[in-house]
PDB file of N, CA and C in Angstrom:
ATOM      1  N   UNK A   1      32.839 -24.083 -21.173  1.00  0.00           N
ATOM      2  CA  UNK A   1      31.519 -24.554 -21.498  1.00  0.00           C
ATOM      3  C   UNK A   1      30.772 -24.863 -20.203  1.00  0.00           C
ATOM      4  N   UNK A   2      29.152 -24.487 -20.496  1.00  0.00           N
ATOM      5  CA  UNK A   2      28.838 -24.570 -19.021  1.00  0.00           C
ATOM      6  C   UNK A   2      28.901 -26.230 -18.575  1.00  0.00           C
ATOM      7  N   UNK A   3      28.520 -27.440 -19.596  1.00  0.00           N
ATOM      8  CA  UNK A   3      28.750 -28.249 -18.700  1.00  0.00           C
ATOM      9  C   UNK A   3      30.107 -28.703 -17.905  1.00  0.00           C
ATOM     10  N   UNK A   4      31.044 -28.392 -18.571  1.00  0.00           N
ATOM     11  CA  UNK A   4      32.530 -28.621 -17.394  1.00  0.00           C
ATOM     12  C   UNK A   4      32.141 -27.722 -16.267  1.00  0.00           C
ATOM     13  N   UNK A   5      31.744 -26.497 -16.233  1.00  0.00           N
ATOM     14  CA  UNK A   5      31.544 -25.740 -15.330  1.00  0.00           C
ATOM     15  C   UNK A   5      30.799 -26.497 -14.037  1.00  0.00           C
ATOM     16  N   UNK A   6      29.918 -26.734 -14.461  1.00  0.00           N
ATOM     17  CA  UNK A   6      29.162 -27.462 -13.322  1.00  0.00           C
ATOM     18  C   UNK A   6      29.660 -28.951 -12.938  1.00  0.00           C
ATOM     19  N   UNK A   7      30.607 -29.355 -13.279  1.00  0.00           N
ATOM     20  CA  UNK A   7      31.259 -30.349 -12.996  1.00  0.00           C
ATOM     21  C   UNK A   7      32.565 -30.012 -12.153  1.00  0.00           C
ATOM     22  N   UNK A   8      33.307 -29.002 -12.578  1.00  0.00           N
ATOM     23  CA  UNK A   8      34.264 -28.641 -12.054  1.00  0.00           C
ATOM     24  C   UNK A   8      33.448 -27.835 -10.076  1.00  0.00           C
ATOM     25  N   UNK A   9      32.744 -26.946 -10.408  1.00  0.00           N
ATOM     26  CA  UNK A   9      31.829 -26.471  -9.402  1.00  0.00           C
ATOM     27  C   UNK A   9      31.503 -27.652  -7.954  1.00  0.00           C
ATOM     28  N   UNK A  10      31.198 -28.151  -8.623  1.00  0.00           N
ATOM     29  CA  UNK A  10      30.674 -29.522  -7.690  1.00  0.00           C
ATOM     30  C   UNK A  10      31.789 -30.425  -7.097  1.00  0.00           C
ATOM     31  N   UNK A  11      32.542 -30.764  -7.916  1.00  0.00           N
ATOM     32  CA  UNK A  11      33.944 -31.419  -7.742  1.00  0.00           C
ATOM     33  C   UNK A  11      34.239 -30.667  -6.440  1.00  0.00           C
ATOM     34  N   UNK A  12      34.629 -29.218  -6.674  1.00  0.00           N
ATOM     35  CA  UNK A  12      34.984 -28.036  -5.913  1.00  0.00           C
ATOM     36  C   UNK A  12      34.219 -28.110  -4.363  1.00  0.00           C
ATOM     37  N   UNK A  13      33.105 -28.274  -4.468  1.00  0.00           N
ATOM     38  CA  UNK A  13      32.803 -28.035  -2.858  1.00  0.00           C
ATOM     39  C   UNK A  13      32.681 -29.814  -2.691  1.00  0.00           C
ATOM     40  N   UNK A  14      32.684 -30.521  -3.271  1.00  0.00           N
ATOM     41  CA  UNK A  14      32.938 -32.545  -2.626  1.00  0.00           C
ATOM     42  C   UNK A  14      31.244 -32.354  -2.967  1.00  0.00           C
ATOM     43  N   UNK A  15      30.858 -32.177  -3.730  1.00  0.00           N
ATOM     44  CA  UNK A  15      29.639 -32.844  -3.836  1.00  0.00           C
ATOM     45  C   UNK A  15      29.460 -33.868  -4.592  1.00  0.00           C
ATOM     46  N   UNK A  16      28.585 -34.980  -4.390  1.00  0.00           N
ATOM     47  CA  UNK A  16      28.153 -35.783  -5.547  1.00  0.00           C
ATOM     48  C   UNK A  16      27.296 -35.692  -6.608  1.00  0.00           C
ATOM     49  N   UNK A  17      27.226 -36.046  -7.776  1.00  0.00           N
ATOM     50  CA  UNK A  17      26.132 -36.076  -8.871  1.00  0.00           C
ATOM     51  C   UNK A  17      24.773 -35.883  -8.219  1.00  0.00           C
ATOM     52  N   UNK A  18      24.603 -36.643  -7.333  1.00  0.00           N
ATOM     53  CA  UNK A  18      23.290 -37.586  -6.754  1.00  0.00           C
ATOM     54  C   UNK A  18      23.072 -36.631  -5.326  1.00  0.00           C
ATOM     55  N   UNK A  19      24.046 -36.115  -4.886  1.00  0.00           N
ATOM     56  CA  UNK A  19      23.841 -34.892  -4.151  1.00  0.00           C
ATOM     57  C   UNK A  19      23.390 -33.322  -4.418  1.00  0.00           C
ATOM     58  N   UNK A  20      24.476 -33.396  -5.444  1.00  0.00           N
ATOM     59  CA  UNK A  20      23.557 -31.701  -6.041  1.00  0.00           C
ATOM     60  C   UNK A  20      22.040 -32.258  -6.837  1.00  0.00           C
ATOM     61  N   UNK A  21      21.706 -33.397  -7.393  1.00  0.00           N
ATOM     62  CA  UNK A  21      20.704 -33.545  -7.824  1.00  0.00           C
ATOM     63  C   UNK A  21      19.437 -33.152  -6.683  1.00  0.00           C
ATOM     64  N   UNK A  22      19.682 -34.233  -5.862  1.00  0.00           N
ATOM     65  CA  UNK A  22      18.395 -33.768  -4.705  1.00  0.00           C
ATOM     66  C   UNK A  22      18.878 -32.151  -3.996  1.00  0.00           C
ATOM     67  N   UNK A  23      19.964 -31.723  -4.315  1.00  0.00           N
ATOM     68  CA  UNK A  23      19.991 -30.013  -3.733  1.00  0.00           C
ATOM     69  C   UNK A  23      19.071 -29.252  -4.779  1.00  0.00           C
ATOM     70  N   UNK A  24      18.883 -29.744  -5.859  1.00  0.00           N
ATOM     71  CA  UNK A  24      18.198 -28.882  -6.842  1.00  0.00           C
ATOM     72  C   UNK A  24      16.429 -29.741  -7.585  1.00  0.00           C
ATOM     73  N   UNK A  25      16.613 -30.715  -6.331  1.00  0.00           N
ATOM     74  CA  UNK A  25      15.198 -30.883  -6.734  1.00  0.00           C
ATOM     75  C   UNK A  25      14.900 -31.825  -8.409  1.00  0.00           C
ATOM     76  N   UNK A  26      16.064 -32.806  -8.841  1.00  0.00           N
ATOM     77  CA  UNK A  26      15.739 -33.061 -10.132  1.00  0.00           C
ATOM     78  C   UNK A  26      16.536 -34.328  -9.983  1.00  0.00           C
ATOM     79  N   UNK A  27      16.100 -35.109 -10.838  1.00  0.00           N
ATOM     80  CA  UNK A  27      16.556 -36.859 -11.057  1.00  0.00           C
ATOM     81  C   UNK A  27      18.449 -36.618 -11.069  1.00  0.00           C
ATOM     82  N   UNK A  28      18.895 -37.515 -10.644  1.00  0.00           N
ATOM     83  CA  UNK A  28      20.141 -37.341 -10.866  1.00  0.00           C
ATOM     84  C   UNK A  28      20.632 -38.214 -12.051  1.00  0.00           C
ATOM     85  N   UNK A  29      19.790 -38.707 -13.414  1.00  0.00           N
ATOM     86  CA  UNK A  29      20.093 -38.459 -14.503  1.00  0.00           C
ATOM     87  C   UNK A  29      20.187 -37.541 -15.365  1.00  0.00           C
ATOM     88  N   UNK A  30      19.092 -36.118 -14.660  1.00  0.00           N
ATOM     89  CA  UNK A  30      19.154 -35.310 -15.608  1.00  0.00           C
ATOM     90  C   UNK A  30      20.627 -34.005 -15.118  1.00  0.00           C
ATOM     91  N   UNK A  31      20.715 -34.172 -13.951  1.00  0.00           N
ATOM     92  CA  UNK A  31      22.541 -33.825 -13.125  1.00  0.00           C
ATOM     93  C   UNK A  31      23.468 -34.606 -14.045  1.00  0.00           C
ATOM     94  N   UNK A  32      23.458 -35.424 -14.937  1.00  0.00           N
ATOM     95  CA  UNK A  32      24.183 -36.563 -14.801  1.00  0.00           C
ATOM     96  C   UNK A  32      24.376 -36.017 -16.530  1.00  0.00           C
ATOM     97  N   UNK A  33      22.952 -35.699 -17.449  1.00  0.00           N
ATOM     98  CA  UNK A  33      23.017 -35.070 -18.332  1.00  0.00           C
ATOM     99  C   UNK A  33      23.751 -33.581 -18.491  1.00  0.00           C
ATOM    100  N   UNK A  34      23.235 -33.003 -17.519  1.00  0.00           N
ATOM    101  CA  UNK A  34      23.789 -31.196 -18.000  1.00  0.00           C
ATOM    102  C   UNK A  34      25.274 -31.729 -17.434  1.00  0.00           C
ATOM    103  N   UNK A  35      26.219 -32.648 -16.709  1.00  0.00           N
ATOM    104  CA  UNK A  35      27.591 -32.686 -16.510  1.00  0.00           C
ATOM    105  C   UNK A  35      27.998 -33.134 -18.041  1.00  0.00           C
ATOM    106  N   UNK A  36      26.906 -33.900 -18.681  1.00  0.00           N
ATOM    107  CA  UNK A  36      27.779 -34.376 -20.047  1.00  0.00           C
ATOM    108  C   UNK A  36      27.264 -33.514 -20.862  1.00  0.00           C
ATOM    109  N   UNK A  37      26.814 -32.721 -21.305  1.00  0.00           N
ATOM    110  CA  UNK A  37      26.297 -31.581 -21.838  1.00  0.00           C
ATOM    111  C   UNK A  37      25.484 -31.741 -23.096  1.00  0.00           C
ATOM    112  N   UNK A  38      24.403 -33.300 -22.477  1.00  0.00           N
ATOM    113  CA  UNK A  38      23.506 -33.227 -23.334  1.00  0.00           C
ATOM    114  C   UNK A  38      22.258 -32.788 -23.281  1.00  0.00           C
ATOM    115  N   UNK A  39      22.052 -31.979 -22.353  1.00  0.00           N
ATOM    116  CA  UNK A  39      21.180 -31.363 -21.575  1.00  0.00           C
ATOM    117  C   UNK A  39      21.181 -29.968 -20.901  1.00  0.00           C
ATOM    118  N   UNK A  40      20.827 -29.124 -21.173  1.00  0.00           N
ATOM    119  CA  UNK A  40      20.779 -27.575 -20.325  1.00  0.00           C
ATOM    120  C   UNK A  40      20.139 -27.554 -19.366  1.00  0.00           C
ATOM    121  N   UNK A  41      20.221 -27.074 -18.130  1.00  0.00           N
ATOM    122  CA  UNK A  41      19.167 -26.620 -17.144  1.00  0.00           C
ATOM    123  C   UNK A  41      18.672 -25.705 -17.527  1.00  0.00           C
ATOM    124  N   UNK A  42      17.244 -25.236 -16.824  1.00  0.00           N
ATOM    125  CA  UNK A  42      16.462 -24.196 -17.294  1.00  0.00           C
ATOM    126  C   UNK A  42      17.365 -23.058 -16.084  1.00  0.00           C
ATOM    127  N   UNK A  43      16.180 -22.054 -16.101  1.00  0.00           N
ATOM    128  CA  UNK A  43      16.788 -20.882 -15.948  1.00  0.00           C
ATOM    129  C   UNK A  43      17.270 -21.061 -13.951  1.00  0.00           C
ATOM    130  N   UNK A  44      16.214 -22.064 -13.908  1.00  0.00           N
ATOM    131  CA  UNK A  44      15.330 -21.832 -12.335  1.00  0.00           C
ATOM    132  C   UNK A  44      16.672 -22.808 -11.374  1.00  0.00           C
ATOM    133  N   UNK A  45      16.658 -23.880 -11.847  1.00  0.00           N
ATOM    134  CA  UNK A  45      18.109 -24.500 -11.720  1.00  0.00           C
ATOM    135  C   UNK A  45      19.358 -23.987 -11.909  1.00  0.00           C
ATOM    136  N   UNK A  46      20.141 -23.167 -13.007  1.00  0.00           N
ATOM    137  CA  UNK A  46      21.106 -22.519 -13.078  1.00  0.00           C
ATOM    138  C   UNK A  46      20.793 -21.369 -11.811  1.00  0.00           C
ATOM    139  N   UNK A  47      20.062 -20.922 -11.594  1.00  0.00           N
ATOM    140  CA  UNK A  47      19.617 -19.792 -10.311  1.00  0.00           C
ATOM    141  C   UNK A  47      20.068 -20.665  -9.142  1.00  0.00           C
ATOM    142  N   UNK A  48      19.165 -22.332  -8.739  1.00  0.00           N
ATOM    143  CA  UNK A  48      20.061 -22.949  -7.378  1.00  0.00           C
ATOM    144  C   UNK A  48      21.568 -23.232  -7.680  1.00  0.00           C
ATOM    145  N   UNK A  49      21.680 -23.654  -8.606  1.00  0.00           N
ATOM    146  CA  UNK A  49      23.555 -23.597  -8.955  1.00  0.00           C
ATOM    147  C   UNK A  49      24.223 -22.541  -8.447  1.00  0.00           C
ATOM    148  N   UNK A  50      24.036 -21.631  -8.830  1.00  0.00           N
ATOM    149  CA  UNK A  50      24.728 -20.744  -8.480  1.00  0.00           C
ATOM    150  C   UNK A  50      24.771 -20.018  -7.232  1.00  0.00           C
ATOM    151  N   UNK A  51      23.524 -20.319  -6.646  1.00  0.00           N
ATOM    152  CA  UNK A  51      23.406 -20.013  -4.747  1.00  0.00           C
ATOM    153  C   UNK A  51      24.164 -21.104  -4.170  1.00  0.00           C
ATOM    154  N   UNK A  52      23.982 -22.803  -4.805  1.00  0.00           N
ATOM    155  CA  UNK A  52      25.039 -23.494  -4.159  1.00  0.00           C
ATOM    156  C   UNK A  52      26.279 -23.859  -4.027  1.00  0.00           C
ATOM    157  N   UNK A  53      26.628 -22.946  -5.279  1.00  0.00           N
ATOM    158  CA  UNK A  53      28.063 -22.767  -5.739  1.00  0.00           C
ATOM    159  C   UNK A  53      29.037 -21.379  -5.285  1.00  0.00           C
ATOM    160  N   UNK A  54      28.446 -20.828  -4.713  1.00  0.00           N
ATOM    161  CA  UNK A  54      28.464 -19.467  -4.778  1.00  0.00           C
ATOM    162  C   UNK A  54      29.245 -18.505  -5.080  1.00  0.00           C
ATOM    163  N   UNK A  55      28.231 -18.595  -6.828  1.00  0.00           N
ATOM    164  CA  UNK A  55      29.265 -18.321  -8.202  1.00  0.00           C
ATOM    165  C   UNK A  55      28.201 -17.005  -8.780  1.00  0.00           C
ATOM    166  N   UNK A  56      28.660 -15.851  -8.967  1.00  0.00           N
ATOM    167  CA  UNK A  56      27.188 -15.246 -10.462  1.00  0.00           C
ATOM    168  C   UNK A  56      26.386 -16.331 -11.499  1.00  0.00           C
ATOM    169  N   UNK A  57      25.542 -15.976 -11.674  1.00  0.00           N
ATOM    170  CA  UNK A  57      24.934 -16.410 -12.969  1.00  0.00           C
ATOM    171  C   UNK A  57      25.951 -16.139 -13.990  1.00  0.00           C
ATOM    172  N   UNK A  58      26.502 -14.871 -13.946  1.00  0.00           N
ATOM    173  CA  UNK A  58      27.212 -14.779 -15.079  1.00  0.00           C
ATOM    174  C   UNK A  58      28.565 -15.539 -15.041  1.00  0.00           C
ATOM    175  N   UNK A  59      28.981 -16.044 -14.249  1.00  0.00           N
ATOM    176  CA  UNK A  59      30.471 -16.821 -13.788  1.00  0.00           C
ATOM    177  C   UNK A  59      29.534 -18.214 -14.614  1.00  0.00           C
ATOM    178  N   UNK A  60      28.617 -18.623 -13.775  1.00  0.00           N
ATOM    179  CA  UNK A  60      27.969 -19.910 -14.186  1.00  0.00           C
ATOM    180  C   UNK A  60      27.894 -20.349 -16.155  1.00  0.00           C
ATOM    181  N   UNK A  61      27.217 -19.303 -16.240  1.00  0.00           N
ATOM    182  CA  UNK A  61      26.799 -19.440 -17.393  1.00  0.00           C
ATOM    183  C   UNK A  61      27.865 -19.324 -18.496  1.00  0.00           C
ATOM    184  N   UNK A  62      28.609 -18.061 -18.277  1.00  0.00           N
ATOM    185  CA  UNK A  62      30.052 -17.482 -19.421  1.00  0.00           C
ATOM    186  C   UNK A  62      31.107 -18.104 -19.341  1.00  0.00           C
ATOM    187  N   UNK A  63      31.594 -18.296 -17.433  1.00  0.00           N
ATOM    188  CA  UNK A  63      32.818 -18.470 -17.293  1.00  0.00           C
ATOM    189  C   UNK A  63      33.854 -17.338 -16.681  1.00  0.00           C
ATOM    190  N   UNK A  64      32.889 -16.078 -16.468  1.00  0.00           N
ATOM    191  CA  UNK A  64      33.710 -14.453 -16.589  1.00  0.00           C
ATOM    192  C   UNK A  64      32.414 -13.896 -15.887  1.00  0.00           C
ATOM    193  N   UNK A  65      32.759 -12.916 -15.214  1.00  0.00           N
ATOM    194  CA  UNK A  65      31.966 -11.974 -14.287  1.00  0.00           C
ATOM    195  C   UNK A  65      31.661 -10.945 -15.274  1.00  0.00           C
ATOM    196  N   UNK A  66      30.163 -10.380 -15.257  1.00  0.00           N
ATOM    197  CA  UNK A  66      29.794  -9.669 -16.139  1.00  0.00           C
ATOM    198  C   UNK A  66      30.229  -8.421 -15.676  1.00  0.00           C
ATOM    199  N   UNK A  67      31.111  -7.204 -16.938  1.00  0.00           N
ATOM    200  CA  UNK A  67      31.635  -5.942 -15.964  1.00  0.00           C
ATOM    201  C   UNK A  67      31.317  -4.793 -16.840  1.00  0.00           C
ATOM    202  N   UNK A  68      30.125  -4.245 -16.369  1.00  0.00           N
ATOM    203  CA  UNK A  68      29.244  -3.553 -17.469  1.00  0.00           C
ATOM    204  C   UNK A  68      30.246  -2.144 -17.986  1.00  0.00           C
ATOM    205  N   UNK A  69      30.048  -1.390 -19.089  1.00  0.00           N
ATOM    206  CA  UNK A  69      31.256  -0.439 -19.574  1.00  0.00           C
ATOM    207  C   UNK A  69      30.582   0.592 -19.072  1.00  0.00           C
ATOM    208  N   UNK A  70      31.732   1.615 -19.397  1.00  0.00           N
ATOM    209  CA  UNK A  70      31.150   2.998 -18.892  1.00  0.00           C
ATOM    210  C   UNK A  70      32.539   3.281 -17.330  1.00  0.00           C
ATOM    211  N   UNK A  71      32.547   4.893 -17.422  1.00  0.00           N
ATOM    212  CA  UNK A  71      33.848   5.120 -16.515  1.00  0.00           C
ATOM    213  C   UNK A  71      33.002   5.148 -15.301  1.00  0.00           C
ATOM    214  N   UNK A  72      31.865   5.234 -14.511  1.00  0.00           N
ATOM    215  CA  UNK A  72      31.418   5.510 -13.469  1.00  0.00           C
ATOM    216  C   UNK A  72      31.736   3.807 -12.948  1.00  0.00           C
ATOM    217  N   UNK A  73      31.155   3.072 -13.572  1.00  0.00           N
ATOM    218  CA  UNK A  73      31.104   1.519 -13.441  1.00  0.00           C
ATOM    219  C   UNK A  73      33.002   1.226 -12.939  1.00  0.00           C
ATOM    220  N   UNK A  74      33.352   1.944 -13.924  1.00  0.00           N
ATOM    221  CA  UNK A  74      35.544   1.322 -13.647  1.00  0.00           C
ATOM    222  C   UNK A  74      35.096   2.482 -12.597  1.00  0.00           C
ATOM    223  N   UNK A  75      35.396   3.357 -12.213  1.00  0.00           N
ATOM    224  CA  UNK A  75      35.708   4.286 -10.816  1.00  0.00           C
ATOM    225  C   UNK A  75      35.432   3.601  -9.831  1.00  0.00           C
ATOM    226  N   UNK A  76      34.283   3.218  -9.597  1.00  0.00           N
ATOM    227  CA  UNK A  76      33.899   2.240  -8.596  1.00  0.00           C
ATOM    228  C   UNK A  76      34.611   1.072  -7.847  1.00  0.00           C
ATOM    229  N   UNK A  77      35.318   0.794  -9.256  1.00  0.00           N
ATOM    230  CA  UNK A  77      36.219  -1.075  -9.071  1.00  0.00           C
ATOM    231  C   UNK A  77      37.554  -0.227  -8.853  1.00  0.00           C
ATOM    232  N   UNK A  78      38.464   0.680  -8.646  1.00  0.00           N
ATOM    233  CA  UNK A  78      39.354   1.367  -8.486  1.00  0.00           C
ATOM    234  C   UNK A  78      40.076   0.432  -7.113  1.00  0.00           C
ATOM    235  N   UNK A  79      40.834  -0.174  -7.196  1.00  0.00           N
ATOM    236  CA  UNK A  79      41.975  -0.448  -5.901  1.00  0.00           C
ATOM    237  C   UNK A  79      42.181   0.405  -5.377  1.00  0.00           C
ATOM    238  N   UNK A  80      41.883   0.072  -3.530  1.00  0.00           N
ATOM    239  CA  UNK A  80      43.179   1.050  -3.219  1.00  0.00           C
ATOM    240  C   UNK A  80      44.128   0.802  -2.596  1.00  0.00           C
ATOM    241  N   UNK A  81      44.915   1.702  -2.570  1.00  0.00           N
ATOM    242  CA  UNK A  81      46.496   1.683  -2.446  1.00  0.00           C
ATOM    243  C   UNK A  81      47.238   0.312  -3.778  1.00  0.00           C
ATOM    244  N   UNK A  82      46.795   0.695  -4.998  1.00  0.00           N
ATOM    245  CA  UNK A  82      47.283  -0.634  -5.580  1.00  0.00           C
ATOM    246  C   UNK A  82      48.758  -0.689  -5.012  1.00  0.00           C
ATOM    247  N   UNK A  83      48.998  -1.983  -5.222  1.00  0.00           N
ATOM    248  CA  UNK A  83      50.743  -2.095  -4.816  1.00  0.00           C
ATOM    249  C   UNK A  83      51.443  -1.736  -5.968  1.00  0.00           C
ATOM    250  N   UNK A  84      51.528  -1.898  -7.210  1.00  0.00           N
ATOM    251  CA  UNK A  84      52.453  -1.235  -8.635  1.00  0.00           C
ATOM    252  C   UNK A  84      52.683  -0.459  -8.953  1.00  0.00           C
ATOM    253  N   UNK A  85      51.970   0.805  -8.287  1.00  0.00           N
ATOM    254  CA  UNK A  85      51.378   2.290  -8.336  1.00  0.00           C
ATOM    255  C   UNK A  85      51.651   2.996  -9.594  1.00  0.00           C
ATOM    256  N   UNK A  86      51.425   1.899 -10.835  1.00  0.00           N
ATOM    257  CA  UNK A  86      51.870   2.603 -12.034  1.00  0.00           C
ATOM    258  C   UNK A  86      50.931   1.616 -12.693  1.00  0.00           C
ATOM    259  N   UNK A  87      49.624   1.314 -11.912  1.00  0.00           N
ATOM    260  CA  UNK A  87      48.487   0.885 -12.524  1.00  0.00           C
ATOM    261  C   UNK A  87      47.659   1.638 -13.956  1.00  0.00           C
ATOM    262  N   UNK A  88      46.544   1.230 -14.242  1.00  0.00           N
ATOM    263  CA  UNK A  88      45.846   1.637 -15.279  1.00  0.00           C
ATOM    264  C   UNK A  88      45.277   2.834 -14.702  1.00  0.00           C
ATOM    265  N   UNK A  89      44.499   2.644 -13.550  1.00  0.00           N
ATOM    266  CA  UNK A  89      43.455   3.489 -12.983  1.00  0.00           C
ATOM    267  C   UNK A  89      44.532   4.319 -12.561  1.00  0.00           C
ATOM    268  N   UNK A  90      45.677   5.109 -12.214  1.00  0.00           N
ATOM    269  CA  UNK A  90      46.001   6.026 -11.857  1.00  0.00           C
ATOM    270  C   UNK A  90      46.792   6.559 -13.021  1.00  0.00           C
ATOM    271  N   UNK A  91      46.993   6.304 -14.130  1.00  0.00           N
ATOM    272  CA  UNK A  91      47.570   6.324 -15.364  1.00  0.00           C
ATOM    273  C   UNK A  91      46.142   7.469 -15.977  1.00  0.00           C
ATOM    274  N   UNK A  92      44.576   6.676 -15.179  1.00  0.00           N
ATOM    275  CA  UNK A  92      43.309   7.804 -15.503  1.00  0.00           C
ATOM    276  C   UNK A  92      43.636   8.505 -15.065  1.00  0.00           C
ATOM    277  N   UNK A  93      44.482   8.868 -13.687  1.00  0.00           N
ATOM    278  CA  UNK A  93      44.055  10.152 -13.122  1.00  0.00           C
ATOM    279  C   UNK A  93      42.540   9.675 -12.101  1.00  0.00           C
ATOM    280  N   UNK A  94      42.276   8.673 -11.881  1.00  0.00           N
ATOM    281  CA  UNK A  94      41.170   8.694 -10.867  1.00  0.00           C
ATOM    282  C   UNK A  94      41.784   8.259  -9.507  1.00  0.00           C
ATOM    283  N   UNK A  95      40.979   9.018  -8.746  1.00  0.00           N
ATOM    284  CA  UNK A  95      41.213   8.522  -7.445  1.00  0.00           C
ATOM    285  C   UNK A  95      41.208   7.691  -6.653  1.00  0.00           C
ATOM    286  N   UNK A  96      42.065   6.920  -5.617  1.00  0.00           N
ATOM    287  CA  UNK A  96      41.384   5.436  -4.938  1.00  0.00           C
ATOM    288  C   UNK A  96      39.776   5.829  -4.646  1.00  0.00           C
ATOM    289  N   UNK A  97      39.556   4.771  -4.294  1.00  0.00           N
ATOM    290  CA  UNK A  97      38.279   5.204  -3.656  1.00  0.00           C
ATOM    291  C   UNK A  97      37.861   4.411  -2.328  1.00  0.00           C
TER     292      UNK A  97
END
């Protein structure tokens, strides 16, 4: 849930409530709200979160890195030299890259 997220986030680099509040420009009751999750940030705030966290929006928001479908998109993310060499991607038949 995003508010643990942003609690855990912050914890993570030693910040305080009252510190990421003035990093993002907003009362550190309403920091104090989106940690207890009675409150959402808007879009513009989840955007400094995530530059000061330096997390995706989509990590921020989901929890999971957004990994769009389609085989051109996986070719791309291809390891190389995996170490198991009895991976997925060579099981395709695609090449390191």
């Amino acid at each position: 849930m995003l508010h643990h997220r942003i609690t855990y986030l912050r914890k993570r680099v030693g910040m305080s409530q009252a510190e990421l509040a003035i990093k993002l420009n907003i009362s550190a009751s309403a920091q104090g709200m989106y940690e207890q999750g009675r409150r959402t940030p808007n879009v513009d705030v989840l955007f400094l979160m995530a530059k000061i966290f330096d997390v995706s929006l989509d990590y921020l928001i989901t929890g999971s890195e957004y990994m769009p479908s389609g085989e051109e998109h996986l070719k791309q993310r291809i390891p190389k030299n995996c170490p198991c060499n009895s991976c997925y991607w060579k099981e395709m038949g695609w090449p390191d890259v």
